[in-house]
Protein backbone atom coordinates (compact mmCIF):
# COMPACT_ATOMS: atom_id res chain seq x y z
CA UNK A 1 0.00 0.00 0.00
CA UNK A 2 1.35 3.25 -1.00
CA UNK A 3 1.73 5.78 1.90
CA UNK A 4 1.93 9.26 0.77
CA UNK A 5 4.35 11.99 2.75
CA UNK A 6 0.92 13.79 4.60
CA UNK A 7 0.31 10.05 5.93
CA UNK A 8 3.19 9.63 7.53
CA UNK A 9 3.46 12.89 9.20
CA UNK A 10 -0.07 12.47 10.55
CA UNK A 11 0.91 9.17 11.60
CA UNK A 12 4.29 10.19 13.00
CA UNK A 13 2.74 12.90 15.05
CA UNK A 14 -0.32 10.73 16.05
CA UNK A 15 2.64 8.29 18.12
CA UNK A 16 4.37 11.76 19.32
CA UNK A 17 0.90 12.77 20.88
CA UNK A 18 0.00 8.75 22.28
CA UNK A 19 3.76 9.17 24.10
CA UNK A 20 3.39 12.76 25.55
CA UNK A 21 -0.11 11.30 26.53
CA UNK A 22 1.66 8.37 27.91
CA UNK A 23 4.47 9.84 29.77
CA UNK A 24 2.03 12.16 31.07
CA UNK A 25 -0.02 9.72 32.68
CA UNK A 26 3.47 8.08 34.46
CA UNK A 27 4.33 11.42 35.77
CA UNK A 28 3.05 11.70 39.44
CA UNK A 29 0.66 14.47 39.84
CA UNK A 30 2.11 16.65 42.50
CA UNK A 31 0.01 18.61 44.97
CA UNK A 32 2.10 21.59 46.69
CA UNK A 33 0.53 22.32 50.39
CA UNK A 34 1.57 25.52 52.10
CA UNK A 35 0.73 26.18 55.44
CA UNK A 36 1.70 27.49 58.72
CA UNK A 37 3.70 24.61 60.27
CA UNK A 38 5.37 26.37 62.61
CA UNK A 39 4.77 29.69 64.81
CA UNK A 40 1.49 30.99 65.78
CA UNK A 41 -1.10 29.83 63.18
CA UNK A 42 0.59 26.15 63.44
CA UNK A 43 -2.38 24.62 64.57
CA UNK A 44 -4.18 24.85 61.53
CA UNK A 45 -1.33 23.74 59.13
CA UNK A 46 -1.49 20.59 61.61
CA UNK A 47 -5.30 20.32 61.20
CA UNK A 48 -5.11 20.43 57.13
CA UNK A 49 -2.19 18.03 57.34
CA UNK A 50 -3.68 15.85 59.09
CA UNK A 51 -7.09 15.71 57.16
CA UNK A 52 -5.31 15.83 53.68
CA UNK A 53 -3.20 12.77 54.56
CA UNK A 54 -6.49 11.13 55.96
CA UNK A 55 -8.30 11.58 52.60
CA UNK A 56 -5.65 10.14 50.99
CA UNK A 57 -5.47 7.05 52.70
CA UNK A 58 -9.52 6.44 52.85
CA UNK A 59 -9.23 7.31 48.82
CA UNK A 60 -5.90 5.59 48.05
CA UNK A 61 -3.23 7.52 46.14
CA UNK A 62 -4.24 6.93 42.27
CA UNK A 63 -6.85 9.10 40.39
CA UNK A 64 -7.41 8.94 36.81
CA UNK A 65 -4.48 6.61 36.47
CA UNK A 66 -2.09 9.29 38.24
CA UNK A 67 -0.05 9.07 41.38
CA UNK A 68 -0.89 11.64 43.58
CA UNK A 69 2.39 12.99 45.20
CA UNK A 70 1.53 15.63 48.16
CA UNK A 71 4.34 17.90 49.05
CA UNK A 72 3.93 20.00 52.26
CA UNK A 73 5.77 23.38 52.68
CA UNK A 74 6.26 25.29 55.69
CA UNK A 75 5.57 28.74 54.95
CA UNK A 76 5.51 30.09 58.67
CA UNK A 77 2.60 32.18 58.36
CA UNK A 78 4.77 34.84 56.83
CA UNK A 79 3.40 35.67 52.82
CA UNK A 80 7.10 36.58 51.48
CA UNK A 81 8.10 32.87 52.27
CA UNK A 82 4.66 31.07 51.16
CA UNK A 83 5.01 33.31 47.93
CA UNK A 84 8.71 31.86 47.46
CA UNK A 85 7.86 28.48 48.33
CA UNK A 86 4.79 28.47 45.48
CA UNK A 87 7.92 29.90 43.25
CA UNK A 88 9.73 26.86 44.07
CA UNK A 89 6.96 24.16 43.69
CA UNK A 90 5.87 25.51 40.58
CA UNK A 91 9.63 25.41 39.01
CA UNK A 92 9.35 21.96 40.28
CA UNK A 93 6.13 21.09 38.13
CA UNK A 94 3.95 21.42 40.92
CA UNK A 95 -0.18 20.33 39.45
CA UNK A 96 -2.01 22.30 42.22
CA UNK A 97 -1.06 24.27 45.02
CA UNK A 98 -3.21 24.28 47.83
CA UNK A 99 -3.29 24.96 51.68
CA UNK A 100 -2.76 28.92 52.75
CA UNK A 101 -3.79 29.24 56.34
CA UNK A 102 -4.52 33.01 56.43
CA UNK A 103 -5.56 35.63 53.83
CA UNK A 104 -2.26 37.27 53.36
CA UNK A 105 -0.67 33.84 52.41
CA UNK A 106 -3.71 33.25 49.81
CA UNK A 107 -3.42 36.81 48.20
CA UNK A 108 0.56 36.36 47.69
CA UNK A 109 0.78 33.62 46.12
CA UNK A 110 -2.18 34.35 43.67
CA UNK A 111 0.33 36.02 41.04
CA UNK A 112 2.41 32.76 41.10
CA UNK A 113 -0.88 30.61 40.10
CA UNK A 114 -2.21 33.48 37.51
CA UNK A 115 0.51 33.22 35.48
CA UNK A 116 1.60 30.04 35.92
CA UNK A 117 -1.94 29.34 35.38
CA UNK A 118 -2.28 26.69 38.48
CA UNK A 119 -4.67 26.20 40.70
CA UNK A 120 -4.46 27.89 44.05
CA UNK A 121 -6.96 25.75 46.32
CA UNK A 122 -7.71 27.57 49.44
CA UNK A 123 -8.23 25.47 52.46
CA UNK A 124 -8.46 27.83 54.81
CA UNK A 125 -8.53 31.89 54.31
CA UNK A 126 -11.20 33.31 54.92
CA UNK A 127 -11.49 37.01 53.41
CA UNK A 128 -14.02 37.71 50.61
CA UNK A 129 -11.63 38.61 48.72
CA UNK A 130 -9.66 36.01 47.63
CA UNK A 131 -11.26 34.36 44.84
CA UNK A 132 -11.10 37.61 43.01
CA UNK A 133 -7.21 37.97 43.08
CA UNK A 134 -7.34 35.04 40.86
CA UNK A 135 -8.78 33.15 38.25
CA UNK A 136 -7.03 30.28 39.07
CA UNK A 137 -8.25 30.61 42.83
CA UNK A 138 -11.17 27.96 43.82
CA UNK A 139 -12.16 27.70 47.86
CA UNK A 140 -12.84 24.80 50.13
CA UNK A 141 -12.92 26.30 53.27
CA UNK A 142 -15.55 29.86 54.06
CA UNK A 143 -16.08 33.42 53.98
CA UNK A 144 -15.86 35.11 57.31
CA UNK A 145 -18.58 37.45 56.31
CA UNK A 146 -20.63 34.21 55.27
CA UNK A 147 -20.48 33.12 59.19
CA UNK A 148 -20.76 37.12 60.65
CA UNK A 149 -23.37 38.40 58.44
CA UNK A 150 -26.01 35.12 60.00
CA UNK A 151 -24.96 36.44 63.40
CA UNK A 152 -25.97 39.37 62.69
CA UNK A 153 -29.58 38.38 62.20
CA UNK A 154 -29.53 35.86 65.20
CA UNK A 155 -28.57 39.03 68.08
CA UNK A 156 -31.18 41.39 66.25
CA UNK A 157 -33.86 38.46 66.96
CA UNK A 158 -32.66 37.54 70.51
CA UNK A 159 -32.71 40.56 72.04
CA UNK A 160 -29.26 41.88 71.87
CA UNK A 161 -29.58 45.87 71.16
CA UNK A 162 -25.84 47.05 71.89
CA UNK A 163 -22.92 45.66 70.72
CA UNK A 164 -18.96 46.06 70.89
CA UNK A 165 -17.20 44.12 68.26
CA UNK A 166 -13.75 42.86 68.75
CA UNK A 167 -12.09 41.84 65.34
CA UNK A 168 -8.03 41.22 64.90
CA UNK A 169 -6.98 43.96 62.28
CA UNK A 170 -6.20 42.43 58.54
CA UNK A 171 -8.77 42.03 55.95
CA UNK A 172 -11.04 38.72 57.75
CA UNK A 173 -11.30 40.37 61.01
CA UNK A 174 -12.29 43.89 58.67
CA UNK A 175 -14.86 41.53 56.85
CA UNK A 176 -16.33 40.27 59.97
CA UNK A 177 -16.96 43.81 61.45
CA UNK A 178 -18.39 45.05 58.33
CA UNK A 179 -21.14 41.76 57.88
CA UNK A 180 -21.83 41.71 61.44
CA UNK A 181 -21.94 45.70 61.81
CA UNK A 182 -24.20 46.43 58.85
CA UNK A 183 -27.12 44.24 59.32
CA UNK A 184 -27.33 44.79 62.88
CA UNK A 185 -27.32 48.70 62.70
CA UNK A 186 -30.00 48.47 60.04
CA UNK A 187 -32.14 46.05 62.08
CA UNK A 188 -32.16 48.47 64.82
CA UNK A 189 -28.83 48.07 66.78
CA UNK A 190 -25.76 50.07 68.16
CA UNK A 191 -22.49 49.30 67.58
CA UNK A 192 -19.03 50.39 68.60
CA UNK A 193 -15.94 49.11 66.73
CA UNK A 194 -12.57 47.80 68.06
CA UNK A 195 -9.22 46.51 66.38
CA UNK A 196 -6.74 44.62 67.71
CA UNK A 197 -3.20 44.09 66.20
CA UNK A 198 -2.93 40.30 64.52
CA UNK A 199 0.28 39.80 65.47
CA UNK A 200 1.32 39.76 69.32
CA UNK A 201 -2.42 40.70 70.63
CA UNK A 202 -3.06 41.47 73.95
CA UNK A 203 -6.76 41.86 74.38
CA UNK A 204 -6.59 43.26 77.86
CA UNK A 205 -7.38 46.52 76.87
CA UNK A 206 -9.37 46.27 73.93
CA UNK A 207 -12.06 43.73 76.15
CA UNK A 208 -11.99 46.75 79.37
CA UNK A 209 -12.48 49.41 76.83
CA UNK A 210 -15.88 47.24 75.53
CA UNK A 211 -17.01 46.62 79.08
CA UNK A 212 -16.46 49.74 79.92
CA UNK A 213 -19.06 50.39 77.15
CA UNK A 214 -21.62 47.91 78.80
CA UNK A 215 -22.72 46.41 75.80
CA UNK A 216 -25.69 43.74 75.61
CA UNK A 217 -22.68 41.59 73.48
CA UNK A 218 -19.39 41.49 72.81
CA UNK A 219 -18.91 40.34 68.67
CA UNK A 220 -15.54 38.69 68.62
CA UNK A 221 -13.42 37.56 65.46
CA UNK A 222 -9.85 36.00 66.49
CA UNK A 223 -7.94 33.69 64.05
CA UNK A 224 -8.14 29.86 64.78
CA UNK A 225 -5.58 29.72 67.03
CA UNK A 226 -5.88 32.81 68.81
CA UNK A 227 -8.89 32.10 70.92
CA UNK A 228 -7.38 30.93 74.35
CA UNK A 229 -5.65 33.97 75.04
CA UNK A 230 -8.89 36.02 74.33
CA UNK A 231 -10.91 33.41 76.81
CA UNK A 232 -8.38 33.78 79.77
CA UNK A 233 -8.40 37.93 79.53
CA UNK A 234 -12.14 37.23 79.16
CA UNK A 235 -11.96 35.61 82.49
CA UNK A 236 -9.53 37.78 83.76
CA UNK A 237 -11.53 41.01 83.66
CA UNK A 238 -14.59 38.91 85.08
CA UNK A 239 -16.70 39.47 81.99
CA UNK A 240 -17.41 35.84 81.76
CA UNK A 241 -19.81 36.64 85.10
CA UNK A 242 -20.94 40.80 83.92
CA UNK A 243 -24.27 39.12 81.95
CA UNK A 244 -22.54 40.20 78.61
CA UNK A 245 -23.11 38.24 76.05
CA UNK A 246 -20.06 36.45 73.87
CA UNK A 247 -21.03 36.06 69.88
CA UNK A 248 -18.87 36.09 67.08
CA UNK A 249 -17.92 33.55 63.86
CA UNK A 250 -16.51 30.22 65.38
CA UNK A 251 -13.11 30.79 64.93
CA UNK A 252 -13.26 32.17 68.05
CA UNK A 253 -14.72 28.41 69.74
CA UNK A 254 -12.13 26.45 67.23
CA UNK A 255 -12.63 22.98 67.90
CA UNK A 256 -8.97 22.22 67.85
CA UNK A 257 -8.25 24.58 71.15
CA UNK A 258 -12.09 24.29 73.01
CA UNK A 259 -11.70 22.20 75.72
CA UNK A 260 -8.31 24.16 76.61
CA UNK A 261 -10.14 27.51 76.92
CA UNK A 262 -12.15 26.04 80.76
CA UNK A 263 -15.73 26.51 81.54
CA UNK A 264 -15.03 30.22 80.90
CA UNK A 265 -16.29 29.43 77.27
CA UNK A 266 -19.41 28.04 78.19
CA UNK A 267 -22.76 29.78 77.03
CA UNK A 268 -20.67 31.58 73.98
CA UNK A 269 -23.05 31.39 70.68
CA UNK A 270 -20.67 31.08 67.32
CA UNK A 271 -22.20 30.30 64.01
CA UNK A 272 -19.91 28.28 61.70
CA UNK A 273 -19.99 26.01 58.97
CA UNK A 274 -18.66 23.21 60.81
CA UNK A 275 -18.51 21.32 64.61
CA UNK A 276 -17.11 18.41 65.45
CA UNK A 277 -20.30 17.85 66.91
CA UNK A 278 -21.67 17.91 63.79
CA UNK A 279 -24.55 14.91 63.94
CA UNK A 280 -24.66 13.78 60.29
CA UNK A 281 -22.97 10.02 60.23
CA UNK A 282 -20.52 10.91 57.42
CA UNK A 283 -19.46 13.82 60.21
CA UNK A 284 -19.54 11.04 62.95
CA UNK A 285 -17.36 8.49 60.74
CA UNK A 286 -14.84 11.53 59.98
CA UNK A 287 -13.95 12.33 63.43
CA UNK A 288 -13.61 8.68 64.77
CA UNK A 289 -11.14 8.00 61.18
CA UNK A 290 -9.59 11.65 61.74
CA UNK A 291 -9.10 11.19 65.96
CA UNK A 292 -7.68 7.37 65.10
CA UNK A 293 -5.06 8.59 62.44
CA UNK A 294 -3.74 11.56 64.83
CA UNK A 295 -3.77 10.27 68.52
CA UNK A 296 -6.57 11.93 69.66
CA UNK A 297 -7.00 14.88 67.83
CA UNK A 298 -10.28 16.63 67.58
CA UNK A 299 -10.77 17.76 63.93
CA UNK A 300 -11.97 21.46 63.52
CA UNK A 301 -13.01 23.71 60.60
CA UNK A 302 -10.23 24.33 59.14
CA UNK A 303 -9.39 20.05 58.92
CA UNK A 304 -12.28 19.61 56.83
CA UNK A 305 -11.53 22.57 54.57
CA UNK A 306 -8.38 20.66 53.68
CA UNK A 307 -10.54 17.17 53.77
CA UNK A 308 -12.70 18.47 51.08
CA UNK A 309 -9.81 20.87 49.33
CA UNK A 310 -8.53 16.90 48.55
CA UNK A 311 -11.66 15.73 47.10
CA UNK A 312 -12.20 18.72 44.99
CA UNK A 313 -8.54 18.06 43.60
CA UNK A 314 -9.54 14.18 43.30
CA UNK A 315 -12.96 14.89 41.43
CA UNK A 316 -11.60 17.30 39.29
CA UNK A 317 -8.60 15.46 38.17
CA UNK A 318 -11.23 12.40 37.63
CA UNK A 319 -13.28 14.86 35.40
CA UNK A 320 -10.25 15.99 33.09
CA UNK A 321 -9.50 12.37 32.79
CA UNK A 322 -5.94 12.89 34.27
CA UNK A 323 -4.97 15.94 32.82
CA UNK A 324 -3.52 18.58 34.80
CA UNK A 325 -4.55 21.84 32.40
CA UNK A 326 -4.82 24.52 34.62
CA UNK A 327 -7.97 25.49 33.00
CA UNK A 328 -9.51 22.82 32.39
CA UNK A 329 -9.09 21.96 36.51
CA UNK A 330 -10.62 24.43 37.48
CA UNK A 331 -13.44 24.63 34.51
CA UNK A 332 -14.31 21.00 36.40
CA UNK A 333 -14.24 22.27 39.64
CA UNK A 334 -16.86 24.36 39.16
CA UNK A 335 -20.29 23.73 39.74
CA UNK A 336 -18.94 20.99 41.97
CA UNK A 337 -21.30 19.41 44.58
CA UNK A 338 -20.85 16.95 47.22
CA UNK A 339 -21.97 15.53 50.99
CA UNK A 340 -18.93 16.59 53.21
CA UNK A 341 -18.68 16.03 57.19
CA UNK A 342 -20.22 19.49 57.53
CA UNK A 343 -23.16 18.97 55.30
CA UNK A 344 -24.31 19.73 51.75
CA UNK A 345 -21.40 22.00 49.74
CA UNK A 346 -20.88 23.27 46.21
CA UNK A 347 -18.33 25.60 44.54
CA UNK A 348 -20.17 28.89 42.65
CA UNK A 349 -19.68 28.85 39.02
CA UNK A 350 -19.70 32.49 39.23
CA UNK A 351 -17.32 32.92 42.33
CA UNK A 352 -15.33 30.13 42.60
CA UNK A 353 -16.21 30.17 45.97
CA UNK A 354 -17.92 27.60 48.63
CA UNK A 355 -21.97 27.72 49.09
CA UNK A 356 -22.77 26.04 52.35
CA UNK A 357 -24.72 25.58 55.25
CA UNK A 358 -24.02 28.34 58.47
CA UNK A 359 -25.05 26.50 62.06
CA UNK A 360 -25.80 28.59 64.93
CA UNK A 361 -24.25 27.09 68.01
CA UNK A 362 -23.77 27.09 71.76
CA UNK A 363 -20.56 26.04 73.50
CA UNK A 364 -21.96 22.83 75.69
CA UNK A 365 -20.35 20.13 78.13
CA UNK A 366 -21.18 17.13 76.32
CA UNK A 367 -19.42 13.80 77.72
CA UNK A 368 -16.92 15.89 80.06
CA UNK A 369 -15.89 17.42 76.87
CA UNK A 370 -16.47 21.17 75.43
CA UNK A 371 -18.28 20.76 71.98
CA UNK A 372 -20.22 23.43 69.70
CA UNK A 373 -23.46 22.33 69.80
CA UNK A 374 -25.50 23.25 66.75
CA UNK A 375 -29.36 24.30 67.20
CA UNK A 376 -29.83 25.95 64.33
CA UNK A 377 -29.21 25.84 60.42
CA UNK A 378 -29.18 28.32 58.27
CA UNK A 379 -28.91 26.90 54.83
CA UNK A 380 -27.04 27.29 51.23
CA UNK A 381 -25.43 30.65 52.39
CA UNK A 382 -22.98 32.07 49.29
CA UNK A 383 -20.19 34.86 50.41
CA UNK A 384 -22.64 37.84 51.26
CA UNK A 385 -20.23 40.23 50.29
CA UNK A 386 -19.59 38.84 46.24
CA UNK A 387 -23.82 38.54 46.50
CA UNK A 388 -24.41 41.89 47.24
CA UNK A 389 -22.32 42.79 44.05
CA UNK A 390 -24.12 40.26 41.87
């Protein structure tokens, strides 16, 4: 048979694509995770760890025919270093990057994912903002003003006419103060405002300067992490027995630090989008597999942020048949929707950002333990800051 020049070119280049194809599909898929390790956000680079690695080993290592190699990066909370470090994976042929444990980290590493065009998972920041830095930015873990703005709603209806908030000063604890703030003042409330420094805090005399203002509630927003030290200068100035209220997103009541903070934290009302406490059974089978695999550990938001970061990377990377296109990721992550341990989640087309369920809860004893205990649901709550420009 007679095989002209154009045949064997096409042909040629046909066994060029099958072995790019093929060697692609050897290559390990590597997944770069930067977080806090070390210093004072550690705990949640230990929480999204932990619940990565966990995912891994209930979902085995192999999607789409592809290794999964994850890579973990200290970044020490410090957004120079997290921004080199996403420099580094992505010279290395990093897939995905994922992780960031507070906004800062997220928003300087965004140019390294833009035009390296990689995705920049978000496990665990938490300003509105983020998503928009990026196109290549999709989010696992919340909006602060999607937890403030429903606590906002909840004082106005329970009686609570004056409030001080309390919000550490970077762009979450500025989102907090402005959902909370802004619903509450039109439903009929007063509010005064107070910053505190992130780094360092002492609350001592930001929480004196609120009682001082005799308040019905004190609004709180602390990263995870930070909310032992607010509890014991809580205690300190005896506000836990002055009838003021304590409110605020649940960072404040992390799960991870709870039954450190004493009886002092007893009676505080959070609403979050997750508890350990959480009753659903795929909750109650992810903190028995999660408390098994790390001695003990309680799991907390920011754990299943990183549980379900992993199985929007897996789902994705099962949609694009193995291929790690940049675009084409995160074209499949959108529109995503799934059962998680903290209930029913998707990811906005529009946002690229979570849609979930906001609980309203009450720090209990349960067991001899602390535990958020949920007694109220407010459901399918997108970012209420990217809504109101929509």
């Amino acid at each position: 048979m007679h095989v002209t020049r154009r045949q064997a070119l096409l042909a040629a280049a046909a066994t060029l694509l099958s072995l790019e194809a093929f060697a692609q599909a050897a290559e390990p898929v590597k997944i770069g995770l930067i977080l806090p390790m070390t210093g004072p956000f550690a705990s949640t680079g230990r929480q999204i760890e932990a619940a990565a690695k966990l995912y891994m080993q209930q979902n085995g290592s192999t999607v789409a025919g592809r290794k999964i190699e994850l890579i973990v990066k200290d970044d020490t909370g410090t957004p120079d270093v997290a921004k080199r470090l996403a420099q580094e994976l992505v010279n290395d042929k990093v897939a995905i990057l994922a992780g960031f444990g507070l906004t800062p980290l997220a928003l300087a590493v965004a140019p390294v994912a833009t035009q390296a065009k990689v995705p920049e998972v978000v496990m665990a920041a938490g300003s509105s903002m983020i998503t928009e830095a990026s196109p290549y930015i999709v989010r696992t873990s919340f909006t602060v003003a999607q937890s403030a703005a429903p606590m906002a709603e909840w004082a106005a209806k329970n009686g609570v006419k004056k409030v001080v908030t309390i919000v550490s000063d970077y762009a979450p604890g500025i989102d907090a103060e402005k959902a909370f703030s802004e619903p509450f003042v039109k439903a009929g409330g007063k509010v005064e405002n107070v910053r505190v420094p992130l780094r360092n805090p002492d609350f001592a005399p930001f929480l004196q300067r609120a009682a001082d203002e005799k308040p019905d509630a004190l609004f709180v927003f602390v990263p995870s992490g930070a909310g032992t030290q607010l509890m014991k200068q809580y205690a300190e100035r005896g506000l836990d027995k002055s009838g003021i209220k304590l409110i605020g997103p649940g960072d404040m009541t992390d799960d991870d630090i709870l039954n450190d903070m004493g009886d002092v934290a007893l009676g505080t009302i959070t609403t979050q989008f997750y508890s350990a406490a959480h009753p659903s059974a795929e909750n109650k089978a992810y903190v028995e597999a999660f408390k098994k695999a790390n001695n003990g550990m309680r799991p907390n938001f920011m754990s299943v942020g990183g549980y379900d970061g992993m199985h929007l990377i897996y789902e994705a990377l099962r949609k694009t048949k193995g291929s790690t296109d940049g675009d084409a990721l995160v074209g499949a992550m959108k529109s995503m929707s799934w059962t998680s341990p903290r209930g029913p989640i998707s990811i906005d087309p529009a946002t690229r950002d979570i849609v979930q369920n906001i609980y309203v809860r009450k720090v209990e004893r349960v067991g001899g333990e602390l535990y958020n205990v949920e007694f109220a649901t407010i459901p399918n709550v997108k970012d209420p800051v990217k809504a109101a420009k929509q």
